[in-house]
C-alpha atoms as a PDB file:
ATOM      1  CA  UNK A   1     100.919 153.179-104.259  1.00  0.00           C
ATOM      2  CA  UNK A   2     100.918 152.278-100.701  1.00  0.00           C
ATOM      3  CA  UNK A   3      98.518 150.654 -98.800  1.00  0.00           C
ATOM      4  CA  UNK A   4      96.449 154.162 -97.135  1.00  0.00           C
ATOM      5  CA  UNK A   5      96.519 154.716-101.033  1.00  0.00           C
ATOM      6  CA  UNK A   6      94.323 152.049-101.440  1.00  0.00           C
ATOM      7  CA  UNK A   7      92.685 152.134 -98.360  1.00  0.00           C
ATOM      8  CA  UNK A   8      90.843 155.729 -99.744  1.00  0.00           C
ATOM      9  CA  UNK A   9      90.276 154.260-103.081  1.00  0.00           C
ATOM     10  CA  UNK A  10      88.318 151.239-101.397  1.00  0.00           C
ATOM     11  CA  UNK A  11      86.724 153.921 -99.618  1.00  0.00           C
ATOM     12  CA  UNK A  12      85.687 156.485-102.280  1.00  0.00           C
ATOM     13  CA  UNK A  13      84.551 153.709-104.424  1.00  0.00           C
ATOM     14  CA  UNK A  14      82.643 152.334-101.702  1.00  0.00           C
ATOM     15  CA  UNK A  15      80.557 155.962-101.677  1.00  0.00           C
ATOM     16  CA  UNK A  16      80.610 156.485-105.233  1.00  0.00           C
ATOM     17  CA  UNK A  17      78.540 153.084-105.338  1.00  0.00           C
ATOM     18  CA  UNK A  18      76.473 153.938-102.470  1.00  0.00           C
ATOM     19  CA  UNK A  19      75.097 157.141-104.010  1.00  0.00           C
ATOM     20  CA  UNK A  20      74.976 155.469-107.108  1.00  0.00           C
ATOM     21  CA  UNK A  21      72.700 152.729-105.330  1.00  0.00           C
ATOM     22  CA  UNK A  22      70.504 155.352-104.031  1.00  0.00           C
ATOM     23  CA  UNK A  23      70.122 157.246-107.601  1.00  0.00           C
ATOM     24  CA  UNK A  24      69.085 154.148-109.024  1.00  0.00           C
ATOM     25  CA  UNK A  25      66.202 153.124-106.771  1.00  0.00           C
ATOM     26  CA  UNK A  26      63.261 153.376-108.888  1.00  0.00           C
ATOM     27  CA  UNK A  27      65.162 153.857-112.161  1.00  0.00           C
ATOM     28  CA  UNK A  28      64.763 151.214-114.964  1.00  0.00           C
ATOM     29  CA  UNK A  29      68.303 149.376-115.569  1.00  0.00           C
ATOM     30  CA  UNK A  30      68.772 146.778-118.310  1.00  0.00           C
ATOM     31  CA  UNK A  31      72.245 145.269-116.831  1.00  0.00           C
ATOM     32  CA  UNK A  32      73.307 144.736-113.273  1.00  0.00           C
ATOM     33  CA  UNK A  33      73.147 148.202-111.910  1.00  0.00           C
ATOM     34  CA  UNK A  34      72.382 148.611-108.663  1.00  0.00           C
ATOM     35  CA  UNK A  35      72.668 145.382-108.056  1.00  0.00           C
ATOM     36  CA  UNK A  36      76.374 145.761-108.844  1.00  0.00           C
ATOM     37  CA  UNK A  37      76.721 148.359-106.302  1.00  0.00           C
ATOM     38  CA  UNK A  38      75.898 146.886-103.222  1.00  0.00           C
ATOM     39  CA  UNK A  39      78.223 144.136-104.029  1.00  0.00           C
ATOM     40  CA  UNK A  40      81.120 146.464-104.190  1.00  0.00           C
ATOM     41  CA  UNK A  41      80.347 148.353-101.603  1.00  0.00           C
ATOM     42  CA  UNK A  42      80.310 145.521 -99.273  1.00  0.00           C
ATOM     43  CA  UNK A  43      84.095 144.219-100.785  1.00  0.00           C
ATOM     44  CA  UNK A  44      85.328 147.636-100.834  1.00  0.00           C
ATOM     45  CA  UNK A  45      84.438 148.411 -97.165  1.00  0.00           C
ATOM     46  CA  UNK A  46      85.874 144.671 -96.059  1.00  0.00           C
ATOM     47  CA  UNK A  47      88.876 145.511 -98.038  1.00  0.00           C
ATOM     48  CA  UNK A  48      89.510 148.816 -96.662  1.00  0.00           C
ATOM     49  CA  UNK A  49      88.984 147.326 -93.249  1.00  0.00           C
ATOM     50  CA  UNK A  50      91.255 144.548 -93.714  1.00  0.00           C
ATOM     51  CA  UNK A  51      94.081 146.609 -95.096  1.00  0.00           C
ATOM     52  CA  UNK A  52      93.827 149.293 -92.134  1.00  0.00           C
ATOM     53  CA  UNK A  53      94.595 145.713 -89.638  1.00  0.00           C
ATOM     54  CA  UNK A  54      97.206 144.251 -91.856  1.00  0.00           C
ATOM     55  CA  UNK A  55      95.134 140.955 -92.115  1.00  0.00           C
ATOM     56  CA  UNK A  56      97.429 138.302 -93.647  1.00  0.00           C
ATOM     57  CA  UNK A  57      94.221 137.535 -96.200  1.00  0.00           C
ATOM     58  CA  UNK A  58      94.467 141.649 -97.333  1.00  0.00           C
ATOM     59  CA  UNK A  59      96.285 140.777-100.598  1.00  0.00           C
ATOM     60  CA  UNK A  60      93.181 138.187-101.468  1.00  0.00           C
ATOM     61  CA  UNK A  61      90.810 140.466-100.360  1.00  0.00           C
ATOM     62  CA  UNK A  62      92.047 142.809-102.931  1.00  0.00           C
ATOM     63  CA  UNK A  63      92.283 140.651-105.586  1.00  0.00           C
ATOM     64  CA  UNK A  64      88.447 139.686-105.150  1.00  0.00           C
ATOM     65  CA  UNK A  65      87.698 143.551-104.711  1.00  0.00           C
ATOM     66  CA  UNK A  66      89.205 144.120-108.036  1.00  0.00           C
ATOM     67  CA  UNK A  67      87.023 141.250-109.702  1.00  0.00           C
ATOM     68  CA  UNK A  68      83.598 143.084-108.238  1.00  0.00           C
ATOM     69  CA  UNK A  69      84.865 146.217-108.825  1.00  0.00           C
ATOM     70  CA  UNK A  70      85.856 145.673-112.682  1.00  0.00           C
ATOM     71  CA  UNK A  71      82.401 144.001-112.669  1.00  0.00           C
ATOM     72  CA  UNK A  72      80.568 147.251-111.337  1.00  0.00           C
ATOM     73  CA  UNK A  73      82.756 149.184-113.076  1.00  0.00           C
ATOM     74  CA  UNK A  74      81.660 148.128-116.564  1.00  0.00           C
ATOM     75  CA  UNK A  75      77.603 147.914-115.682  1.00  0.00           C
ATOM     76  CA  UNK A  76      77.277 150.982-114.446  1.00  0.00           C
ATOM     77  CA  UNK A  77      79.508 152.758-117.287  1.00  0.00           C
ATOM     78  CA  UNK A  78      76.600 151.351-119.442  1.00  0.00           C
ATOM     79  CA  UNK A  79      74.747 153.602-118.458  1.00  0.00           C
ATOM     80  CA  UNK A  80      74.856 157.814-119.157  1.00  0.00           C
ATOM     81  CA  UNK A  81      73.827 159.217-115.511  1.00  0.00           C
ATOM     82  CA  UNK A  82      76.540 161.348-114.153  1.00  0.00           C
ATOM     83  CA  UNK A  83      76.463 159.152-110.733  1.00  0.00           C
ATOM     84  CA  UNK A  84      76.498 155.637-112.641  1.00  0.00           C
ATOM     85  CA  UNK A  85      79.700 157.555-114.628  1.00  0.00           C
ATOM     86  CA  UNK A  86      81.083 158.791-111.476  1.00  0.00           C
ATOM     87  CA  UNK A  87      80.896 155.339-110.083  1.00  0.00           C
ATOM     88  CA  UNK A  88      82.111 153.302-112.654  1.00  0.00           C
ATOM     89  CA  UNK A  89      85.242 155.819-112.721  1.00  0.00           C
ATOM     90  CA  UNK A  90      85.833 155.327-108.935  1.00  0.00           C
ATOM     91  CA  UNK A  91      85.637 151.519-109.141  1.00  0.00           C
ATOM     92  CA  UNK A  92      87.969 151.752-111.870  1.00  0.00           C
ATOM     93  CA  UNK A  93      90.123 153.747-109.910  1.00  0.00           C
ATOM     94  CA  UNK A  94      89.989 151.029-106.816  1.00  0.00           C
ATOM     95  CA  UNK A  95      90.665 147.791-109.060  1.00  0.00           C
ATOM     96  CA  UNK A  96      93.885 150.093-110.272  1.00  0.00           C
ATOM     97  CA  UNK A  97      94.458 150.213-106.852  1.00  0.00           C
ATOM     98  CA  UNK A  98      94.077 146.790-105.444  1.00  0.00           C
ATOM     99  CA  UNK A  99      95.557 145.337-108.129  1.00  0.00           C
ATOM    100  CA  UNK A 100      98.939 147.337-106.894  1.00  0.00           C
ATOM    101  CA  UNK A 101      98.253 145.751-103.592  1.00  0.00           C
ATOM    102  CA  UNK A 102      97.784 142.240-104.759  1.00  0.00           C
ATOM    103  CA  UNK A 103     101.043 142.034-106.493  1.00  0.00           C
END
């Protein structure tokens, strides 16, 4: 995987948890959800970010992203709505991702 690889997954995930923020306004949760969301979507974007300028603190950045995203990941697949689903499968896809990064 190379780093614009990564860059997209940070980026999807990022949406994925965005929309899935925005479904869940109102809704009743019993875990973290939404709460988890706009955690990742905040280390996701500041990932992406500082991937796309090489930032000598990228590989630690993706290392944390994976944490919150593995995090999200498994709160919001707790949950049967097809956007917490879709989200918890993009953040899965994005610690995959980062962890390739963070070697």
């Amino acid at each position: 995987m190379n780093r614009q690889d990564c860059i997209d997954a940070c980026q999807k995930c990022a949406t994925a948890c965005e929309y899935c923020l925005h479904e869940m306004i109102g809704e009743d949760s019993d875990n973290d959800c939404p709460y988890c969301c706009r955690e990742c979507i905040d280390i996701c974007l500041l990932c992406a970010q500082a991937m796309a300028r090489d930032s000598k603190f990228a590989e630690s950045i993706c290392r944390l992203c994976a944490e919150f995203c593995e995090w999200c990941a498994e709160q919001c697949n707790a949950h049967q709505h097809d956007h917490c689903q879709a989200c918890a499968a993009a953040c899965r896809k994005c610690v995959a991702a980062c962890h390739e990064m963070a070697v």
